[in-house]
PDB file of N, CA and C in Angstrom:
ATOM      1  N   UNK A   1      42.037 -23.675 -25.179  1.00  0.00           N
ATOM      2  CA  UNK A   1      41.173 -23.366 -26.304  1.00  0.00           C
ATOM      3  C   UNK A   1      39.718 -23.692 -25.978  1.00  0.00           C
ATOM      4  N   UNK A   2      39.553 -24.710 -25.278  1.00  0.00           N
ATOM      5  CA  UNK A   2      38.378 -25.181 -25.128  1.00  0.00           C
ATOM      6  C   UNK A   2      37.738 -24.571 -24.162  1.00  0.00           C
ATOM      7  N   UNK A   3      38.209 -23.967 -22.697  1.00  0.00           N
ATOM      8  CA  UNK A   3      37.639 -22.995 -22.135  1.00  0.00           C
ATOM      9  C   UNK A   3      37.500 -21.710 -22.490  1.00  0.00           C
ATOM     10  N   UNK A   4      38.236 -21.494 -23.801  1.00  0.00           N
ATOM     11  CA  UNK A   4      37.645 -19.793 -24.398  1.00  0.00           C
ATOM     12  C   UNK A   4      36.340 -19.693 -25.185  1.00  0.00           C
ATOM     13  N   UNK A   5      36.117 -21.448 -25.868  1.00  0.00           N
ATOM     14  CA  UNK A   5      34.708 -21.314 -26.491  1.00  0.00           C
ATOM     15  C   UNK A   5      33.922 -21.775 -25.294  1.00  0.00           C
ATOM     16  N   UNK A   6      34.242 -22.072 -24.130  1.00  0.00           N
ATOM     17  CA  UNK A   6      33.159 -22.587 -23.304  1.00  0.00           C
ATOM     18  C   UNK A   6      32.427 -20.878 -22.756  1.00  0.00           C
ATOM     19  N   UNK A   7      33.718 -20.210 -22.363  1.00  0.00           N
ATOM     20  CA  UNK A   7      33.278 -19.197 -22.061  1.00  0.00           C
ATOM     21  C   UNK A   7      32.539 -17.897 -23.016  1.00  0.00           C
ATOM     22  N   UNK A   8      32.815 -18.477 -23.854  1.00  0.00           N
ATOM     23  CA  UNK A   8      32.299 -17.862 -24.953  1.00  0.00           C
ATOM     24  C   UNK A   8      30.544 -17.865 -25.177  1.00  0.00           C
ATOM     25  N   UNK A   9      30.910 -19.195 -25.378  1.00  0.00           N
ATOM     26  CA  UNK A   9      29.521 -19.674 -25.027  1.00  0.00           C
ATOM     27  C   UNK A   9      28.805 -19.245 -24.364  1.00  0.00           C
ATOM     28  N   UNK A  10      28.929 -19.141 -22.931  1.00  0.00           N
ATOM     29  CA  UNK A  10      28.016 -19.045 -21.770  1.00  0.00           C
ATOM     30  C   UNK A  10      27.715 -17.459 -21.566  1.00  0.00           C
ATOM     31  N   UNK A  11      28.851 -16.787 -22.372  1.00  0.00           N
ATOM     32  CA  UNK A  11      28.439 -15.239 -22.083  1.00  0.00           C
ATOM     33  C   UNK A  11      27.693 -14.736 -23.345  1.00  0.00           C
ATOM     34  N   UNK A  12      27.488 -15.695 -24.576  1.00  0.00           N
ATOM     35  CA  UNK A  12      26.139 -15.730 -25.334  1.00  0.00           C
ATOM     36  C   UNK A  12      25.050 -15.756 -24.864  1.00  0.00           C
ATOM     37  N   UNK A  13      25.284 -16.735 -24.387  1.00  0.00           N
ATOM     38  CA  UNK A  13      24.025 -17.808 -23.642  1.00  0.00           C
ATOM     39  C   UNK A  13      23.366 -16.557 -22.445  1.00  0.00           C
ATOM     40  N   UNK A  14      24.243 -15.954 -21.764  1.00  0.00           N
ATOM     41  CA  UNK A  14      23.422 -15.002 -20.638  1.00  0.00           C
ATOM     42  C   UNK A  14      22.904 -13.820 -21.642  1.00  0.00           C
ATOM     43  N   UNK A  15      23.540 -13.312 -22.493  1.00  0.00           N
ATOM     44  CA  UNK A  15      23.315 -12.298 -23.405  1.00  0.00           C
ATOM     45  C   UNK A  15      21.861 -12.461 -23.957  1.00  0.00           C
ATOM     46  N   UNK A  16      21.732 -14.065 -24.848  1.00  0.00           N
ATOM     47  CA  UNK A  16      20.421 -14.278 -25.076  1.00  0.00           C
ATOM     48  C   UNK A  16      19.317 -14.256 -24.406  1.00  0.00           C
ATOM     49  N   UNK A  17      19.673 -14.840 -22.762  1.00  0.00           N
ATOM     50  CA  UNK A  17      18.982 -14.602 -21.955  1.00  0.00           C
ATOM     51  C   UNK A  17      18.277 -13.610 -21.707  1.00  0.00           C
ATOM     52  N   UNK A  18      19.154 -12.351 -21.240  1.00  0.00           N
ATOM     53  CA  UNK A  18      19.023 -11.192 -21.099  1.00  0.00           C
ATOM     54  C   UNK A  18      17.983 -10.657 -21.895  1.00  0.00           C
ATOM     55  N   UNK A  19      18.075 -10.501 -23.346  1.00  0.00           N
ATOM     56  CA  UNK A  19      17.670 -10.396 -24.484  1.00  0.00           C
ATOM     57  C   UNK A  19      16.367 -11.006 -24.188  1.00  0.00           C
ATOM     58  N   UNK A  20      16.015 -12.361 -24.222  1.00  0.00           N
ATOM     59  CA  UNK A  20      14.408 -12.694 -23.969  1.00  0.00           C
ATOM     60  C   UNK A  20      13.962 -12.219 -22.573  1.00  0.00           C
ATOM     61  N   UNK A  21      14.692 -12.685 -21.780  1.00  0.00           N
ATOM     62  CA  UNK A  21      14.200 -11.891 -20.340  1.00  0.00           C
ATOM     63  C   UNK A  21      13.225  -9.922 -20.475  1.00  0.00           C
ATOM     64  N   UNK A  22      13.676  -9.565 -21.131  1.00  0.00           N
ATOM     65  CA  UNK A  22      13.565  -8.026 -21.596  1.00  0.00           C
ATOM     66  C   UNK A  22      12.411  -8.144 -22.579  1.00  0.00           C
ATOM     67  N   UNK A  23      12.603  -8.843 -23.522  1.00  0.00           N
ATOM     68  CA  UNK A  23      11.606  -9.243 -24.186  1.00  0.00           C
ATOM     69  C   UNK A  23       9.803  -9.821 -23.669  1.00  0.00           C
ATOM     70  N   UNK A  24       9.990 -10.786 -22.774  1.00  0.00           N
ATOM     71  CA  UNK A  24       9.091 -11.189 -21.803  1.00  0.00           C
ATOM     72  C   UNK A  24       8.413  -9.738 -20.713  1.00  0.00           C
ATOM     73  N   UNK A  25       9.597  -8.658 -20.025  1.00  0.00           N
ATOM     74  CA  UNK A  25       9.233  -8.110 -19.271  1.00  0.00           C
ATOM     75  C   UNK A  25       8.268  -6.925 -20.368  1.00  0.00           C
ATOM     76  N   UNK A  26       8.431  -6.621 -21.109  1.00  0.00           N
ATOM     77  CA  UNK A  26       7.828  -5.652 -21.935  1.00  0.00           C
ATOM     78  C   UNK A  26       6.396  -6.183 -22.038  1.00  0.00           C
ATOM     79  N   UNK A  27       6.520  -7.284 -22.365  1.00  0.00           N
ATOM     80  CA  UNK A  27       5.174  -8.074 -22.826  1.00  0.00           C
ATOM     81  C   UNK A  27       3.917  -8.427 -22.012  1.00  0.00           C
ATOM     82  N   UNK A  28       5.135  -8.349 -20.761  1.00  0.00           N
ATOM     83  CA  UNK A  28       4.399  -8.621 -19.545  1.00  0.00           C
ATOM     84  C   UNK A  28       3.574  -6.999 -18.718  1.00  0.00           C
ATOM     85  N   UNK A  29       4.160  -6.307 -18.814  1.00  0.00           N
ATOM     86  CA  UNK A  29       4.345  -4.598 -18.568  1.00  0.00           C
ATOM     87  C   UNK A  29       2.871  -3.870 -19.739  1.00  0.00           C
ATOM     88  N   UNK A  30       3.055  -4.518 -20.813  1.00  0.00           N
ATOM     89  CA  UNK A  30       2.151  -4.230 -21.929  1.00  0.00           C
ATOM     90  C   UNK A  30       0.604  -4.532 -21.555  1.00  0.00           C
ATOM     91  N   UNK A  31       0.450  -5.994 -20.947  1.00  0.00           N
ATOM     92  CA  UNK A  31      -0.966  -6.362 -20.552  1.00  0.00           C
ATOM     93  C   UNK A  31      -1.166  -5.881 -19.070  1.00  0.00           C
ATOM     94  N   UNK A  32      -0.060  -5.728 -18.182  1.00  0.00           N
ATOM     95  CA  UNK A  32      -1.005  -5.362 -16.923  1.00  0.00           C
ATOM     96  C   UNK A  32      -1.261  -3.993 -17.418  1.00  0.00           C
ATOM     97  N   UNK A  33      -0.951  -2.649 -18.307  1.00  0.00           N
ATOM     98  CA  UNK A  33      -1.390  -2.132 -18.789  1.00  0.00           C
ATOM     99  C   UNK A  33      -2.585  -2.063 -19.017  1.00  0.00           C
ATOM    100  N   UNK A  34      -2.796  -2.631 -20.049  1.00  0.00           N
ATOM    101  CA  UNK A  34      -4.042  -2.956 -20.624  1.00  0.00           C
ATOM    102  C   UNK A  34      -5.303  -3.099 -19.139  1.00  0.00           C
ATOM    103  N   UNK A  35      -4.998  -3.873 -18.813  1.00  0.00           N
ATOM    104  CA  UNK A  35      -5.593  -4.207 -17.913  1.00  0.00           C
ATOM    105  C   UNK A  35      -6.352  -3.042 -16.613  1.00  0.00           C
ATOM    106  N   UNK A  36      -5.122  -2.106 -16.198  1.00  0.00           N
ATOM    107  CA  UNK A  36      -5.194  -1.096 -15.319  1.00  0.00           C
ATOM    108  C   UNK A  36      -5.764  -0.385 -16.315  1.00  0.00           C
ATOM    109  N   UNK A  37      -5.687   0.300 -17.514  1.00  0.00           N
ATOM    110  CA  UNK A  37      -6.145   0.889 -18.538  1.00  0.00           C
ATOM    111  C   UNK A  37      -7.607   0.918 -18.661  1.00  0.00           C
ATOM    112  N   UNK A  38      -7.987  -0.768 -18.795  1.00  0.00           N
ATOM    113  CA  UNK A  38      -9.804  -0.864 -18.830  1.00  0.00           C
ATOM    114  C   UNK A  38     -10.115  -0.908 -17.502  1.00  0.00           C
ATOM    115  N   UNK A  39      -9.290  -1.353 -16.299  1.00  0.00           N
ATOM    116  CA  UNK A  39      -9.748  -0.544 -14.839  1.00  0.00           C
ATOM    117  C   UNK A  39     -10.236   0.821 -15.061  1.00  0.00           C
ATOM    118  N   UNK A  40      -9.362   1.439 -15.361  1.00  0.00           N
ATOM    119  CA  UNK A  40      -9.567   3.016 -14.814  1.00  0.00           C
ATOM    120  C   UNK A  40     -10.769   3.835 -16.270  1.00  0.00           C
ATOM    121  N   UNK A  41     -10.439   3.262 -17.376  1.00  0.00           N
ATOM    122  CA  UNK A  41     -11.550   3.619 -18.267  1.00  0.00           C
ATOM    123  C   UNK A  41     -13.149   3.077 -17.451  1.00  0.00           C
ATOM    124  N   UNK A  42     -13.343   2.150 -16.659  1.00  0.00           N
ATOM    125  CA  UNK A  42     -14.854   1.669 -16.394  1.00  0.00           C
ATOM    126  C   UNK A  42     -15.036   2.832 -15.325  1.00  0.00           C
ATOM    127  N   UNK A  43     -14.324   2.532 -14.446  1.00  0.00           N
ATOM    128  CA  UNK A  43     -14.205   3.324 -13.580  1.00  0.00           C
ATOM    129  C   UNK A  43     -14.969   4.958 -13.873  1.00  0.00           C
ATOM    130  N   UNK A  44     -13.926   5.976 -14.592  1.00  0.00           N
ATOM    131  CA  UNK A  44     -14.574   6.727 -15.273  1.00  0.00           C
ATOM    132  C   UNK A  44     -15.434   6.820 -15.880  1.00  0.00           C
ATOM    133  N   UNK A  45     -15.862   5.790 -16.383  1.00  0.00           N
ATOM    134  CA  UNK A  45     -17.670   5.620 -16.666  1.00  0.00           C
ATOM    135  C   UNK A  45     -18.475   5.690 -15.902  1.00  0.00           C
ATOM    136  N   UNK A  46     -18.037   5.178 -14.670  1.00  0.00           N
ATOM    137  CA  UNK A  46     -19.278   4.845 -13.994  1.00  0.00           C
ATOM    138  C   UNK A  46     -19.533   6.549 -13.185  1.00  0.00           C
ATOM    139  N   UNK A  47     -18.167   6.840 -12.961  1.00  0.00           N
ATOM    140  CA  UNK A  47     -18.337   8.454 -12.344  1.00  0.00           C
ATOM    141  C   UNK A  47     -18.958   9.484 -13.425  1.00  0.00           C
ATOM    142  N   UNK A  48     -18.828   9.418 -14.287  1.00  0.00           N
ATOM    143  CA  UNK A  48     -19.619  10.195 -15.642  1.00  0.00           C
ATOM    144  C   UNK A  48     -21.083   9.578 -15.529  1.00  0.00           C
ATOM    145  N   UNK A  49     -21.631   8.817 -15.407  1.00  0.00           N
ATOM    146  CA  UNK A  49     -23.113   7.965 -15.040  1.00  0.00           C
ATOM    147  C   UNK A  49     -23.133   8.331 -14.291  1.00  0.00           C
ATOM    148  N   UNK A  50     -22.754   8.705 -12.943  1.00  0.00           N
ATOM    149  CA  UNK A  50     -23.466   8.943 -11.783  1.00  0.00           C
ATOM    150  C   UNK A  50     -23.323  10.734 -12.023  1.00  0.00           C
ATOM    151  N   UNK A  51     -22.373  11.054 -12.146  1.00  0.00           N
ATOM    152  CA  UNK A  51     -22.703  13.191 -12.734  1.00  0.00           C
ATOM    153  C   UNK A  51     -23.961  12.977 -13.610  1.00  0.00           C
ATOM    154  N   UNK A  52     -24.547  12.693 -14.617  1.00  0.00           N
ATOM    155  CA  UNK A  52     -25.322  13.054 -14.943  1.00  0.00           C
ATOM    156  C   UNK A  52     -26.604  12.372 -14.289  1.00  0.00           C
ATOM    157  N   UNK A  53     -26.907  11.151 -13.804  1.00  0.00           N
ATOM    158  CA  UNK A  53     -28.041  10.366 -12.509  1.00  0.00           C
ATOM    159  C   UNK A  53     -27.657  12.146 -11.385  1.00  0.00           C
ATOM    160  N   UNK A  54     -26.939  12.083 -11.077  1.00  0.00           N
ATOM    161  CA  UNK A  54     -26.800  13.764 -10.301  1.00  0.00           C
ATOM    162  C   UNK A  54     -27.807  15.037 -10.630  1.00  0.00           C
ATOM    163  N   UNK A  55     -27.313  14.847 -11.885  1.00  0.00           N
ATOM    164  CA  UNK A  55     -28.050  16.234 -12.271  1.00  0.00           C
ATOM    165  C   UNK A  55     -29.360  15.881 -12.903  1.00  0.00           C
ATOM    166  N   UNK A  56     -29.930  14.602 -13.170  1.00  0.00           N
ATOM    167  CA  UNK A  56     -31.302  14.422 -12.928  1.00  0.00           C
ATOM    168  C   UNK A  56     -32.105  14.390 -11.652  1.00  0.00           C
ATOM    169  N   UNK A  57     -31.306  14.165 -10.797  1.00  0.00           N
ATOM    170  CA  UNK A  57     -31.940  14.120  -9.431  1.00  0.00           C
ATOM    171  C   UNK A  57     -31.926  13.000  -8.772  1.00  0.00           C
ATOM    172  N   UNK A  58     -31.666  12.033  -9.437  1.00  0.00           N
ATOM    173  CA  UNK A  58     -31.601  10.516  -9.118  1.00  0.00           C
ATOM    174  C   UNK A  58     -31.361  10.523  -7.709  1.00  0.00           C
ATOM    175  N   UNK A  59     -31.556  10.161  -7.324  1.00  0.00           N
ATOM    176  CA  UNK A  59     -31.194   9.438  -5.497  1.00  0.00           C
ATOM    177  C   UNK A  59     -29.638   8.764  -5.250  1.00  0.00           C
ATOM    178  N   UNK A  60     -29.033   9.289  -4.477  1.00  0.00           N
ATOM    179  CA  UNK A  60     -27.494   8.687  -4.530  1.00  0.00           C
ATOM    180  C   UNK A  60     -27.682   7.339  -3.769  1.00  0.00           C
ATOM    181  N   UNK A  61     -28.813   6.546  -3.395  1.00  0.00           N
ATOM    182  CA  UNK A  61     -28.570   5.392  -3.212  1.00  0.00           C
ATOM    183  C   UNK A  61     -29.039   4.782  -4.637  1.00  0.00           C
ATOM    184  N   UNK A  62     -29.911   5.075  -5.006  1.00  0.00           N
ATOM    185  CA  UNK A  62     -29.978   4.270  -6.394  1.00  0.00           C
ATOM    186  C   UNK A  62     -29.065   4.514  -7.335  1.00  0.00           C
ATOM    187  N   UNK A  63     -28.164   5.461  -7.099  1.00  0.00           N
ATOM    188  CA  UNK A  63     -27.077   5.936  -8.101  1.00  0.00           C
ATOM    189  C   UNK A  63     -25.936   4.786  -7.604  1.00  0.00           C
ATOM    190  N   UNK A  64     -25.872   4.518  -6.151  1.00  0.00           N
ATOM    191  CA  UNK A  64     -24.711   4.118  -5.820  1.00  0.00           C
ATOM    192  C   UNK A  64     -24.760   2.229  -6.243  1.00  0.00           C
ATOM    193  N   UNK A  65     -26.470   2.069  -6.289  1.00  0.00           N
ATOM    194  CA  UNK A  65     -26.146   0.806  -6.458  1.00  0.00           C
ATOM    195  C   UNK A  65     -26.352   0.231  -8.259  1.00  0.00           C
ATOM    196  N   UNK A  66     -26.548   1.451  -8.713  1.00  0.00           N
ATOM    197  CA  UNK A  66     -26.457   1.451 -10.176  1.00  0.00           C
ATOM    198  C   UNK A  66     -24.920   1.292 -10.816  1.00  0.00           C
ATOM    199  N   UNK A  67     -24.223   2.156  -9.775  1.00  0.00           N
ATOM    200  CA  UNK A  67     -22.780   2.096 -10.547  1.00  0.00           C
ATOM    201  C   UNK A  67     -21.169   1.562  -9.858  1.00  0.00           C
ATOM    202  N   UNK A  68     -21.968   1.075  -8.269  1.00  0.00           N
ATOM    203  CA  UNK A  68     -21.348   0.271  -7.934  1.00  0.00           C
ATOM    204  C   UNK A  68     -20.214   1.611  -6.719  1.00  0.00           C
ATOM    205  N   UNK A  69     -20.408   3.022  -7.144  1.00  0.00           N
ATOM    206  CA  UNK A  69     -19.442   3.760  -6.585  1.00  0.00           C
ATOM    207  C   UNK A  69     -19.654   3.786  -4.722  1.00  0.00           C
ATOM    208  N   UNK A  70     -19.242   3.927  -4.289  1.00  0.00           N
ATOM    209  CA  UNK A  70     -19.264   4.114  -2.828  1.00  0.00           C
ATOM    210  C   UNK A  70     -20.308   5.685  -2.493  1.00  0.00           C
ATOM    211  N   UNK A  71     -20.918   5.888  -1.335  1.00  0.00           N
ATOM    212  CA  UNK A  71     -21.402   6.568  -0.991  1.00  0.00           C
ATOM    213  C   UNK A  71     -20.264   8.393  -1.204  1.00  0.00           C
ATOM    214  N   UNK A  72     -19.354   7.906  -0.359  1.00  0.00           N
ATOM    215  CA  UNK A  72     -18.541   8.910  -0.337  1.00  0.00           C
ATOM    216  C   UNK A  72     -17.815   9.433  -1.414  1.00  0.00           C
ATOM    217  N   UNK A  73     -17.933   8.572  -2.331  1.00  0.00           N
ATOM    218  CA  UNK A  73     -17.558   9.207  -3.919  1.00  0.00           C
ATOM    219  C   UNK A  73     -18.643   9.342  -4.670  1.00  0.00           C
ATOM    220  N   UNK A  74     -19.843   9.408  -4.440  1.00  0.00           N
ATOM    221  CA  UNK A  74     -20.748   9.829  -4.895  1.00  0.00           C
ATOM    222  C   UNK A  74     -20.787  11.419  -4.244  1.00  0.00           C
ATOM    223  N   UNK A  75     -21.053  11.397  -2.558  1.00  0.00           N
ATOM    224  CA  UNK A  75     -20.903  13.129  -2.325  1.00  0.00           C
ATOM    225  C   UNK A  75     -20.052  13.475  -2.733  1.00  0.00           C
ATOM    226  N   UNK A  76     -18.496  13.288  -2.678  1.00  0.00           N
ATOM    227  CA  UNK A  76     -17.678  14.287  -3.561  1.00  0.00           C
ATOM    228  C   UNK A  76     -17.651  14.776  -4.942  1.00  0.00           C
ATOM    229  N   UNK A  77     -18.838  13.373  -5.705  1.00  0.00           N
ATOM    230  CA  UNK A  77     -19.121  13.725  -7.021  1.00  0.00           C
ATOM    231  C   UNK A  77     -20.432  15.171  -6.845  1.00  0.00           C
ATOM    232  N   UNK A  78     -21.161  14.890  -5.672  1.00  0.00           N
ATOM    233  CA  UNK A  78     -22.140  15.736  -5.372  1.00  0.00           C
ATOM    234  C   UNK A  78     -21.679  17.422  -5.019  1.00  0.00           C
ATOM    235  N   UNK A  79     -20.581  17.339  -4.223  1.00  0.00           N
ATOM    236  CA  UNK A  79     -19.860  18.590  -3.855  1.00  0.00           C
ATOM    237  C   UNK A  79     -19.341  19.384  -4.811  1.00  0.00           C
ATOM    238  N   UNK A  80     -18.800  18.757  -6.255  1.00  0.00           N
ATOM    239  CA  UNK A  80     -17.705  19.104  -7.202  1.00  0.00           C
ATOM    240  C   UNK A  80     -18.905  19.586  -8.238  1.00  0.00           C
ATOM    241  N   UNK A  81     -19.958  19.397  -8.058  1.00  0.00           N
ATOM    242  CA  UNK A  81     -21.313  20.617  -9.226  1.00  0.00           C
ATOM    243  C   UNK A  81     -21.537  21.738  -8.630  1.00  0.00           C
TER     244      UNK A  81
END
C-alpha cells in the first residue's frame, strides 16, 4: 500500500515538474524574444536613417558613423536605390 502512494506521489511530483518546467520555458522563450525583437527593430532604424542620409547625399562615412552600420551595408543600402 505504501509503495502505491509513494509511487503515486512521485509521478505527481514529475508531472508538476513538468508542468512548471514548461511554464518557466515559455517565459523564458517570451523575453529572449523581446529582446531579439528590439534587436532587429533598432537595427531597422538605423537602415531606414541611413536610406534617407542616402538620398540627401550625406557621405557614407558620416552615415556609417552616425548609425553604427558597416561600410558594406551601407553600399548595399547604396546599390538597392
Amino acid at each position: 500500500m505504501w509503495q502505491t502512494d509513494y509511487e503515486s506521489n512521485m509521478n505527481a511530483s514529475r508531472e508538476a515538474g513538468k508542468i512548471e518546467g514548461k511554464k518557466e520555458g515559455k517565459i523564458e522563450g517570451k523575453k529572449e524574444g523581446k529582446i531579439e525583437g528590439k534587436k532587429e527593430g533598432k537595427k531597422e532604424g538605423k537602415i531606414e536613417m541611413a536610406r534617407d542620409l542616402l538620398a540627401l547625399g550625406v557621405p557614407a562615412e558620416t552615415i556609417q558613423k552616425a548609425s553604427g552600420l558597416t561600410n558594406e551595408e551601407i553600399r548595399k543600402l547604396r546599390s538597392s536605390n
